[in-house]
C-alpha atoms as a PDB file:
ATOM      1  CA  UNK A   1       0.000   0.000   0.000  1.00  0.00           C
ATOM      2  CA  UNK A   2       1.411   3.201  -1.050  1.00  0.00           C
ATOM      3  CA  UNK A   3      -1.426   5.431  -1.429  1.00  0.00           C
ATOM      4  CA  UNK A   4      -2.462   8.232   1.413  1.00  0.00           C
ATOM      5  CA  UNK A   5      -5.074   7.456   2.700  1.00  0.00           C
ATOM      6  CA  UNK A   6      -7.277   9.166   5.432  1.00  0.00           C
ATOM      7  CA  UNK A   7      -8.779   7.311   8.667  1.00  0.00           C
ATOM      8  CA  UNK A   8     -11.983   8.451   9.692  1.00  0.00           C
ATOM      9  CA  UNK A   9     -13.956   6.248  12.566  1.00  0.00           C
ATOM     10  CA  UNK A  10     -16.713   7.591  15.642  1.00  0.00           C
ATOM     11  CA  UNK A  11     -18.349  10.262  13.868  1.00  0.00           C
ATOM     12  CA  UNK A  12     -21.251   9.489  15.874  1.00  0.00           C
ATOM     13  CA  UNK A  13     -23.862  11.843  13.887  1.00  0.00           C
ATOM     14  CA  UNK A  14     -21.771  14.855  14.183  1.00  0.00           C
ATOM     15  CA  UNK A  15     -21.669  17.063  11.318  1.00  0.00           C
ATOM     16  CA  UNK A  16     -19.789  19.303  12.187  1.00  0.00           C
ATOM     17  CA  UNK A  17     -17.121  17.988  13.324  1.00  0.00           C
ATOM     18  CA  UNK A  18     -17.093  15.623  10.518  1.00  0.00           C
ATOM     19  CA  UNK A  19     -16.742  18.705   8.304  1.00  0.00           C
ATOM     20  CA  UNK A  20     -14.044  20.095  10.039  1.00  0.00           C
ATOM     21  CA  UNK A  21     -12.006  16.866   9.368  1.00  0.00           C
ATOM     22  CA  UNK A  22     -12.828  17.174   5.504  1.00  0.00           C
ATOM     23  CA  UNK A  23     -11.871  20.718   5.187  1.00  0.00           C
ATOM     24  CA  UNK A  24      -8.589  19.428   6.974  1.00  0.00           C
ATOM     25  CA  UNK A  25      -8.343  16.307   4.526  1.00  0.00           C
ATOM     26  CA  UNK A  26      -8.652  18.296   1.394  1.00  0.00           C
ATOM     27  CA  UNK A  27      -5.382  20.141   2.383  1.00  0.00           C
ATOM     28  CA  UNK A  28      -3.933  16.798   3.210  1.00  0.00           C
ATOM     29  CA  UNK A  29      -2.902  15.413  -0.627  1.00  0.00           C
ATOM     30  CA  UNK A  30      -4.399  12.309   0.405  1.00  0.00           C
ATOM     31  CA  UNK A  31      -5.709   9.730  -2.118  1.00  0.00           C
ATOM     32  CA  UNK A  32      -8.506   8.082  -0.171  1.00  0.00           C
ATOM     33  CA  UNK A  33     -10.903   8.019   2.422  1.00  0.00           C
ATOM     34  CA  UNK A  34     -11.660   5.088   4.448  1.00  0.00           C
ATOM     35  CA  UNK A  35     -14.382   5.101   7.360  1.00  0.00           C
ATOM     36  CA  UNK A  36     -14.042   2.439  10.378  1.00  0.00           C
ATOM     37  CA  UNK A  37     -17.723   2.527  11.471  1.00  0.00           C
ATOM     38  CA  UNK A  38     -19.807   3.892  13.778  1.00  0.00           C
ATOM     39  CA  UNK A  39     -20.962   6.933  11.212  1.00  0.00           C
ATOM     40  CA  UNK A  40     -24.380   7.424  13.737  1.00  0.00           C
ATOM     41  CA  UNK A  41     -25.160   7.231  17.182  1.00  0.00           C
ATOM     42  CA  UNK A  42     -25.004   9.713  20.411  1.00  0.00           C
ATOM     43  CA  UNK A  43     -25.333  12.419  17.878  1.00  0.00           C
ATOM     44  CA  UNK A  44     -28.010  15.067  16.145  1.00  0.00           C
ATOM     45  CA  UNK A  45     -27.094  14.684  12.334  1.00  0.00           C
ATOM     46  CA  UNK A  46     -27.129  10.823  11.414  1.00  0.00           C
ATOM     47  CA  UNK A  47     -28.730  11.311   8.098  1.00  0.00           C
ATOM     48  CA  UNK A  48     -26.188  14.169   6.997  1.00  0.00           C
ATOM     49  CA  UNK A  49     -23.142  12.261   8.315  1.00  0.00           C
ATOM     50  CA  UNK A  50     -24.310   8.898   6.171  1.00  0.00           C
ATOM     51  CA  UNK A  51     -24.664  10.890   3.243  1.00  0.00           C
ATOM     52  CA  UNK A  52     -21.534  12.731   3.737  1.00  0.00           C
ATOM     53  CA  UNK A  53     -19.521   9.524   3.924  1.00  0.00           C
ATOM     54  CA  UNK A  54     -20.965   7.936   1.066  1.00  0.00           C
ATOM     55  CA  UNK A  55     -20.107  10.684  -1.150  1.00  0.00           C
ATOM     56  CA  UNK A  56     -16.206  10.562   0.236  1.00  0.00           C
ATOM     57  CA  UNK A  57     -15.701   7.531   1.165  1.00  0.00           C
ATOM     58  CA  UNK A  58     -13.897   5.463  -1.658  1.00  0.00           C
ATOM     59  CA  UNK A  59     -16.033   3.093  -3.050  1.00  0.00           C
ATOM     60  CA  UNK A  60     -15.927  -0.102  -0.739  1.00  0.00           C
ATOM     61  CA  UNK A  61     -14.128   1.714   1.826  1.00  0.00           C
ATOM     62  CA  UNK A  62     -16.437   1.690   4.914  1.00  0.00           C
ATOM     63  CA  UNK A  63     -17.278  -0.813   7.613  1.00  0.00           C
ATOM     64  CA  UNK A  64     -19.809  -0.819   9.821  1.00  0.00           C
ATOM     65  CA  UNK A  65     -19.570   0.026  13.572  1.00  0.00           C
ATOM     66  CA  UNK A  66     -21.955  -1.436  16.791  1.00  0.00           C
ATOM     67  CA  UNK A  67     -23.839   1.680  17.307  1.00  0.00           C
ATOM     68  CA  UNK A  68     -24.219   1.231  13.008  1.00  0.00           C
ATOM     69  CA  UNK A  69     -25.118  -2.354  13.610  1.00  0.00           C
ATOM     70  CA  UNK A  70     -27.661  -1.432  16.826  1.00  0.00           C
ATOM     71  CA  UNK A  71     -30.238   0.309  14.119  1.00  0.00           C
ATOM     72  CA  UNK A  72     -30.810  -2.534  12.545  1.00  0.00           C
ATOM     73  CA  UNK A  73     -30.704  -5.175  15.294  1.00  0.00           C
ATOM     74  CA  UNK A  74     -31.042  -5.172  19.556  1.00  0.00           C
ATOM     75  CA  UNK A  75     -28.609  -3.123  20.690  1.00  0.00           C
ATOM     76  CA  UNK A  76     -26.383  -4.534  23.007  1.00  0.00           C
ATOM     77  CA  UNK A  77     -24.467  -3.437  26.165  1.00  0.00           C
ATOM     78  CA  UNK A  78     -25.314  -0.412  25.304  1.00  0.00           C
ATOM     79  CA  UNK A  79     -26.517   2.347  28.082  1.00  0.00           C
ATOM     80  CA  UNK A  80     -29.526   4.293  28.353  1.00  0.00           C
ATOM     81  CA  UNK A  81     -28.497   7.457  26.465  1.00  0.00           C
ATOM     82  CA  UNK A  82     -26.919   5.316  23.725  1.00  0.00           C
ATOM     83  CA  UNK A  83     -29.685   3.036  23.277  1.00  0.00           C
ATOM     84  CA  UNK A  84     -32.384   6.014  23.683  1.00  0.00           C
ATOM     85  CA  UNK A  85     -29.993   7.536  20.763  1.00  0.00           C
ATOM     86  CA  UNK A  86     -30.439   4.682  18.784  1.00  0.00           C
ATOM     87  CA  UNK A  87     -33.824   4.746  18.947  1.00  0.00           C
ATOM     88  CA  UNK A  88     -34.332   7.847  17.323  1.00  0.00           C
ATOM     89  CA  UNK A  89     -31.891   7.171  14.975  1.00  0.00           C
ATOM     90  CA  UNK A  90     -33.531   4.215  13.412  1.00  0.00           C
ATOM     91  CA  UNK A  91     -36.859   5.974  13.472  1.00  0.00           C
ATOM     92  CA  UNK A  92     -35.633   9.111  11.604  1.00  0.00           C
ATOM     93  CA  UNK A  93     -33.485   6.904   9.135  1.00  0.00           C
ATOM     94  CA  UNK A  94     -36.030   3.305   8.365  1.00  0.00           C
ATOM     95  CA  UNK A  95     -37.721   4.209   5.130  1.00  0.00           C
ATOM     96  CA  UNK A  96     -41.347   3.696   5.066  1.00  0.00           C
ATOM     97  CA  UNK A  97     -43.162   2.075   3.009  1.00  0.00           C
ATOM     98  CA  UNK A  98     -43.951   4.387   0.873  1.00  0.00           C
ATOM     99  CA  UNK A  99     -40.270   5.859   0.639  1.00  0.00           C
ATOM    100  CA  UNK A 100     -37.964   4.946  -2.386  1.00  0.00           C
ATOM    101  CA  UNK A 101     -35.024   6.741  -3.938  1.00  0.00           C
ATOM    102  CA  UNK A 102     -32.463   7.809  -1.588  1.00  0.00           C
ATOM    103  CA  UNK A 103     -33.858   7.101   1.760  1.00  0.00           C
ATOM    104  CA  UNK A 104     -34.052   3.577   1.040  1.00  0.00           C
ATOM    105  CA  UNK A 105     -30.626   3.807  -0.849  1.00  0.00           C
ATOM    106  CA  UNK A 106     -29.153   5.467   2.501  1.00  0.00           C
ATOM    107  CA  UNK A 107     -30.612   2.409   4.262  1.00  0.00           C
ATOM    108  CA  UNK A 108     -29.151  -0.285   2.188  1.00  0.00           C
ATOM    109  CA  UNK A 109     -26.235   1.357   1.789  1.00  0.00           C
ATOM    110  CA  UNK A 110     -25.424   1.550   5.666  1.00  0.00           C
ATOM    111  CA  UNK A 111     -26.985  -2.116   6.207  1.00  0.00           C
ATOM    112  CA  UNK A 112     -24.341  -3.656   4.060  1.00  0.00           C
ATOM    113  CA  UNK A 113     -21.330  -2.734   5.204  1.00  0.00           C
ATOM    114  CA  UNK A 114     -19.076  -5.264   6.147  1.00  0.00           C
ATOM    115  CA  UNK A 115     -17.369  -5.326   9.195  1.00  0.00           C
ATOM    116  CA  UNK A 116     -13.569  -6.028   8.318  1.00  0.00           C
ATOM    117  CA  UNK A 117     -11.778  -4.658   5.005  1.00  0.00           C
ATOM    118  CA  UNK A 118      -8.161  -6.346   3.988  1.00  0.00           C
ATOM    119  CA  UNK A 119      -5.776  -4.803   1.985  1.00  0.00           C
ATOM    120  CA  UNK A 120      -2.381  -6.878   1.739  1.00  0.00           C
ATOM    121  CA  UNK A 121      -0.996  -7.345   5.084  1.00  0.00           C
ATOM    122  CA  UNK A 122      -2.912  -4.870   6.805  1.00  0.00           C
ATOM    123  CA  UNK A 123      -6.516  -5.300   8.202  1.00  0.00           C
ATOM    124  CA  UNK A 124      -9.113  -2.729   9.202  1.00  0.00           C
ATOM    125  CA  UNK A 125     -12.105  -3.639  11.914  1.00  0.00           C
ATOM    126  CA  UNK A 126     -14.103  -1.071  14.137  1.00  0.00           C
ATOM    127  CA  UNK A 127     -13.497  -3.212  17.212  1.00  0.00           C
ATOM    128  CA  UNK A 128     -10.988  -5.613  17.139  1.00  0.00           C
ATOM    129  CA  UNK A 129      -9.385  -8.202  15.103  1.00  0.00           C
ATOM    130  CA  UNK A 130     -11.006 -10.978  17.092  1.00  0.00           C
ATOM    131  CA  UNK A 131     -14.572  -9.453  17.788  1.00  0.00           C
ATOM    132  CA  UNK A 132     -15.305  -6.536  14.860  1.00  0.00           C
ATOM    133  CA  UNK A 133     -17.702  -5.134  16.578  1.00  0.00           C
ATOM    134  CA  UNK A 134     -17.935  -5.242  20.193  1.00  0.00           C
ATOM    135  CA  UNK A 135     -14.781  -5.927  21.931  1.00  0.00           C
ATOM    136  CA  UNK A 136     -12.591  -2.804  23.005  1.00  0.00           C
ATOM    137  CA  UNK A 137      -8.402  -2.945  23.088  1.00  0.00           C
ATOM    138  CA  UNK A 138      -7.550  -0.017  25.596  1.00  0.00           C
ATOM    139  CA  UNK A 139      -4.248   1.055  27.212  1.00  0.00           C
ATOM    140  CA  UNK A 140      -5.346  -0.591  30.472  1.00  0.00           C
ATOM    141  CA  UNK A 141      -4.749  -3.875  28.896  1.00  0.00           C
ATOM    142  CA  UNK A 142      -1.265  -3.434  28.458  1.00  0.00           C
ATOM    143  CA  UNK A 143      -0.748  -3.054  32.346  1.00  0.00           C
ATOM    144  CA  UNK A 144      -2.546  -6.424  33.359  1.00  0.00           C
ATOM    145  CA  UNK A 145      -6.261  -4.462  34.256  1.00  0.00           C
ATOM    146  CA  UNK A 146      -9.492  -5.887  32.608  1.00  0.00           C
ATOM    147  CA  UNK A 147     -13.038  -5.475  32.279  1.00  0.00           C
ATOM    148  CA  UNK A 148     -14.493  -8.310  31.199  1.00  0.00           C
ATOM    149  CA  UNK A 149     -12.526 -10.637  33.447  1.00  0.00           C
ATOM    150  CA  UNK A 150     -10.431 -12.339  31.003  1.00  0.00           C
ATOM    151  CA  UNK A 151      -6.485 -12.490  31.373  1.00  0.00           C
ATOM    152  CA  UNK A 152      -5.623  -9.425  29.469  1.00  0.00           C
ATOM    153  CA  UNK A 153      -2.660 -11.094  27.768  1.00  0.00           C
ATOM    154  CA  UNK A 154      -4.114 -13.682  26.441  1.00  0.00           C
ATOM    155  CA  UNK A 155      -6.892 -11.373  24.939  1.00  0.00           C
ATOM    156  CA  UNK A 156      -4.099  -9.200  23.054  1.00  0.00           C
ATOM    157  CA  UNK A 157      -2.262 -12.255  22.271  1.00  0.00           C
ATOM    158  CA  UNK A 158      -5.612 -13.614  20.439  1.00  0.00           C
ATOM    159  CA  UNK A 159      -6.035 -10.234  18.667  1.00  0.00           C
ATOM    160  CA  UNK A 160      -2.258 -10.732  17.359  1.00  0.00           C
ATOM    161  CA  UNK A 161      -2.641 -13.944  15.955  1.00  0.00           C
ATOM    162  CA  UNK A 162      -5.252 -12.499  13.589  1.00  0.00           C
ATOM    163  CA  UNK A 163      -3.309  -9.593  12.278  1.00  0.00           C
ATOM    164  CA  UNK A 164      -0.486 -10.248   9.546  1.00  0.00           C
ATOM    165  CA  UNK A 165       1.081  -6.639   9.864  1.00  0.00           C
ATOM    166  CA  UNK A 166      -0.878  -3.808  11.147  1.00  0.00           C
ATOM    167  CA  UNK A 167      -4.742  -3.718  12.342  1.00  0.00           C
ATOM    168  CA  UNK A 168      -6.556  -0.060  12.474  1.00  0.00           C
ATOM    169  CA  UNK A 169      -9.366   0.598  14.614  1.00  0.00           C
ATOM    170  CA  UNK A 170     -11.474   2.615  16.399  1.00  0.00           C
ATOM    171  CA  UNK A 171     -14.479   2.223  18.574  1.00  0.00           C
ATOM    172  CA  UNK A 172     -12.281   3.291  21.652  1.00  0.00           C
ATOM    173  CA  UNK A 173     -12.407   6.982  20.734  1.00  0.00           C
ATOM    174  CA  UNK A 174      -8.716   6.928  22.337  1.00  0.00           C
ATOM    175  CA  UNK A 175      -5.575   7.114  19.810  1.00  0.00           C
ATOM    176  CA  UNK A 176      -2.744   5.377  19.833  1.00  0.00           C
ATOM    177  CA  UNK A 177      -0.966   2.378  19.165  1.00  0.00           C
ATOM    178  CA  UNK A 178      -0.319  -0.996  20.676  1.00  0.00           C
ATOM    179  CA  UNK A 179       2.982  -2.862  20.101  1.00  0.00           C
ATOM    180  CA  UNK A 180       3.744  -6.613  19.405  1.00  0.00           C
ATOM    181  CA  UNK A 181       5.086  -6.418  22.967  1.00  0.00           C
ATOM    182  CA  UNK A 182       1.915  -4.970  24.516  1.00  0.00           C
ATOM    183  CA  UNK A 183       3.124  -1.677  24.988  1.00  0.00           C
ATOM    184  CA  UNK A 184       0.904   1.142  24.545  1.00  0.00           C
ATOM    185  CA  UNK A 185       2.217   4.834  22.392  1.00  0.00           C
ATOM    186  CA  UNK A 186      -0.194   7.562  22.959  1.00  0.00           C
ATOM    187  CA  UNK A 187       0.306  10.122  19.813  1.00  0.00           C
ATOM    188  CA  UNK A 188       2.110  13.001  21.981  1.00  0.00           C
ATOM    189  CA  UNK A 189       4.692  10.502  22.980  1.00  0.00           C
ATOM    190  CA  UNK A 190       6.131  10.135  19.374  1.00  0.00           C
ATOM    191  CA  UNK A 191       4.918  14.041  17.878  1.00  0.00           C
ATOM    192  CA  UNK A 192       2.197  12.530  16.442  1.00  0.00           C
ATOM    193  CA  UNK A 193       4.077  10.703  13.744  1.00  0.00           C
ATOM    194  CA  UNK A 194       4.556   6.550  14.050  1.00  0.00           C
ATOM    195  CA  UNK A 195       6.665   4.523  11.609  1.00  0.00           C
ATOM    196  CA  UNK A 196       5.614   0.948  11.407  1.00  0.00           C
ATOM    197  CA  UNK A 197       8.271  -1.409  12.497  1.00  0.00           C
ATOM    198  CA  UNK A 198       8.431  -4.774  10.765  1.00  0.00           C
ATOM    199  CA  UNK A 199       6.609  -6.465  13.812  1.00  0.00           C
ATOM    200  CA  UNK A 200       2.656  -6.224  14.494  1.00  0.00           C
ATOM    201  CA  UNK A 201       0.653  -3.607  15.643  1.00  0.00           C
ATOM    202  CA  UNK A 202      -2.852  -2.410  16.491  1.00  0.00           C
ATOM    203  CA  UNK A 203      -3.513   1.364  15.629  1.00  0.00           C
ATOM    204  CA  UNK A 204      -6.153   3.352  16.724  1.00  0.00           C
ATOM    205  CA  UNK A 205      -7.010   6.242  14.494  1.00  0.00           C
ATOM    206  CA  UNK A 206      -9.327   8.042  17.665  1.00  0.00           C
ATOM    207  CA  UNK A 207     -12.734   9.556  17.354  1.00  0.00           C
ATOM    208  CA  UNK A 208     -14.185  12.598  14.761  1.00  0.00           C
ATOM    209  CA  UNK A 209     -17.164  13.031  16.732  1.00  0.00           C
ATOM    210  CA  UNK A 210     -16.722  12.010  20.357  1.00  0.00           C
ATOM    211  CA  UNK A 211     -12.992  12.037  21.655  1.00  0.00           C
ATOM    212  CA  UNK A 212     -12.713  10.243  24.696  1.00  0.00           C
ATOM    213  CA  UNK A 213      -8.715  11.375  25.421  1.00  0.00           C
ATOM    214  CA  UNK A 214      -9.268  14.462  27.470  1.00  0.00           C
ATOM    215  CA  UNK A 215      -8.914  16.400  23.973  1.00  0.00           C
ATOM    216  CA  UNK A 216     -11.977  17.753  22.240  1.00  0.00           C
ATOM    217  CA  UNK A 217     -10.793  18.373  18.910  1.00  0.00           C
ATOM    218  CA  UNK A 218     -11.856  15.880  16.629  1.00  0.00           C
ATOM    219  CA  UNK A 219      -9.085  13.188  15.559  1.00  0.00           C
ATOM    220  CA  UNK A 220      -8.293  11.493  12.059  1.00  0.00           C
ATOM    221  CA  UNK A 221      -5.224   9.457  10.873  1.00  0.00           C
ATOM    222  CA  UNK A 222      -3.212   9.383   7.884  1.00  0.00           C
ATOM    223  CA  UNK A 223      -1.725   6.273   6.610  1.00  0.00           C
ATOM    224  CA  UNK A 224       0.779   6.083   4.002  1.00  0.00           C
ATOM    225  CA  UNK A 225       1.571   2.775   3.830  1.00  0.00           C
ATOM    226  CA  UNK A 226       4.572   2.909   6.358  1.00  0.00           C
ATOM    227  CA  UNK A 227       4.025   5.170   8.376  1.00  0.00           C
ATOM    228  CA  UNK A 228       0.658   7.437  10.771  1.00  0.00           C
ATOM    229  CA  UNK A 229      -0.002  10.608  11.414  1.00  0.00           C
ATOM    230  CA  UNK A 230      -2.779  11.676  13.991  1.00  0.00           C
ATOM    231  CA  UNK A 231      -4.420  15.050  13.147  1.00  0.00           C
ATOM    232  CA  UNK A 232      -6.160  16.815  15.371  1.00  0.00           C
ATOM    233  CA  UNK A 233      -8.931  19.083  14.084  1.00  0.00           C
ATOM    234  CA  UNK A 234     -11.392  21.879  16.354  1.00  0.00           C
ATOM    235  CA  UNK A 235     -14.936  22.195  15.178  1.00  0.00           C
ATOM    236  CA  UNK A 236     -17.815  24.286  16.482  1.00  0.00           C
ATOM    237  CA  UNK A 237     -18.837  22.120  19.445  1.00  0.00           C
ATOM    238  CA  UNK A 238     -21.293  25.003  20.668  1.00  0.00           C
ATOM    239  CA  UNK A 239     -23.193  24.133  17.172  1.00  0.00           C
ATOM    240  CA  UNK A 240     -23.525  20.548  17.923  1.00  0.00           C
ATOM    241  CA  UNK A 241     -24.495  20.787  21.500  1.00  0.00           C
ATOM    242  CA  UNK A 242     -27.417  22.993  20.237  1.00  0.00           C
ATOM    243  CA  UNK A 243     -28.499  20.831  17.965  1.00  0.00           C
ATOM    244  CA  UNK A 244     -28.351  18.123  20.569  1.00  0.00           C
ATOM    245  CA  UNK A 245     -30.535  20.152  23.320  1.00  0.00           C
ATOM    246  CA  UNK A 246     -32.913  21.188  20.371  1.00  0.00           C
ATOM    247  CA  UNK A 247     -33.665  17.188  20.155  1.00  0.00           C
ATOM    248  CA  UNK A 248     -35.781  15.969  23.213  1.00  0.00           C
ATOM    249  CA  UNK A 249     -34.889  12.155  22.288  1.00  0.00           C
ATOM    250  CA  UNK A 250     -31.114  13.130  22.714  1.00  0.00           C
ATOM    251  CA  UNK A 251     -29.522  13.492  26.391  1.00  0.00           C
ATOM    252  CA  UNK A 252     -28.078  16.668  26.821  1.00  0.00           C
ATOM    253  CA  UNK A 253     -25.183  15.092  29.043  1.00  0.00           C
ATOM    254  CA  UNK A 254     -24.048  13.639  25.564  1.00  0.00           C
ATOM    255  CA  UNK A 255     -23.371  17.486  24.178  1.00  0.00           C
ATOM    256  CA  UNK A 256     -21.613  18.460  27.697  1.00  0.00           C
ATOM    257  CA  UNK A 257     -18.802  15.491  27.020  1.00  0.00           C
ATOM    258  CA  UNK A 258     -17.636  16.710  23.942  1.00  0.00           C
ATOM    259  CA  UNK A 259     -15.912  19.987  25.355  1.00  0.00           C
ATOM    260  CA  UNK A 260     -13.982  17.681  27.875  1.00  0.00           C
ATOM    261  CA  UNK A 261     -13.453  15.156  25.128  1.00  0.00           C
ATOM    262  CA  UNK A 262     -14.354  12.337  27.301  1.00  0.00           C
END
């Protein structure tokens, strides 16, 4: 792979951050937009976002994430904001009946996604390698804590086996990458700039819509082929939570946590 390409993942129904990220992309040079998943949920704009990324996004180029998945089947694990979120997202996005052209397009389009894209040695998931969907791979794994009771190293060992180079993810909302040796870089430990090494490695590309590192701006990755570069990008976060407390099916808690980016 020698093509720059742009990592987009979380958007979570937010516009305007999403735009922000574009507007950064276009004065990137880059050659091609991938999306990790999870393009609605917790947010005010799912139908925007969805169209947005199928115009960008190169043509077979997007996966699906859970809180993608949760419209169209029981959500799961999934607390009462998120799940009232998803709600109203399938209602506002399910075509009716008597709905053709591109509502039912936008639905299709979104329930087809697959859930794991493979280019050469390198592997893309929302998740995980060994669970797509659900299963998260935080920093707190790499110091022997867990939160689903299983030995931690044998969970990241699993996740290994299943990668041939590098893995990119999301779903965390918390950049950063994790070494063959279980060793976790956060992006301001190497400036924001990681060369692969010939080993394996899990990257996480972080969160457009909903950081979850303590920094609001929204976060994208660039991948050249050898190397990653985290961008971070400010949006208009007073726009979104507007929107947000103009919706009565949407907690307003979920506008507060984007200006502490957690």
């Amino acid at each position: 792979m020698t093509r720059r390409i742009a990592l987009i993942s979380d958007i979570h129904a937010n516009l305007v951050a999403l735009e922000a990220v574009l507007a950064d992309i276009a004065q990137a040079n880059i050659d091609a937009i991938y999306c990790l998943g999870d393009l609605v949920g917790y947010g005010p704009q799912p139908i925007e976002v969805v169209d947005r990324v199928m115009q960008v996004a190169a043509p077979g180029k997007a996966i699906v994430g859970n809180h993608d998945y949760a419209i169209f089947e029981e959500p799961i694990g999934f607390n009462r904001s998120a799940r009232e979120a998803v709600d109203w997202t399938r209602e506002v996005m399910q075509p009716r009946w008597y709905q053709w052209g591109t509502v039912k397009r936008r639905w299709h389009w979104l329930r087809q996604l697959p859930t794991v894209l493979e280019e050469e040695d390198v592997m893309f998931v929302h998740a995980s390698p060994r669970q797509h969907l659900e299963e998260y791979i935080l920093e707190e794994h790499t110091q022997g804590m867990s939160h689903s009771g299983e030995d931690p190293e044998v969970m990241l060992e699993e996740n290994f086996q299943l990668v041939k180079h590098l893995c990119f993810i999301g779903h965390t909302h918390r950049p950063g990458v994790l070494t063959h040796d279980f060793q976790w870089i956060k992006p301001a430990e190497c400036d924001n700039h990681w060369t692969a090494p010939k080993e394996k490695a899990i990257i996480n590309i972080g969160s457009v819509g909903q950081p979850r590192d303590r920094d609001a701006r929204g976060c994208y990755a660039i991948f050249d082929g050898s190397s990653v570069e985290w961008r971070r990008v400010a949006y208009d976060i007073d726009a979104v939570k507007a929107l947000i407390e103009a919706n009565p099916r949407l907690d307003n808690r979920l506008a507060d946590r984007l200006y502490h980016g957690k």
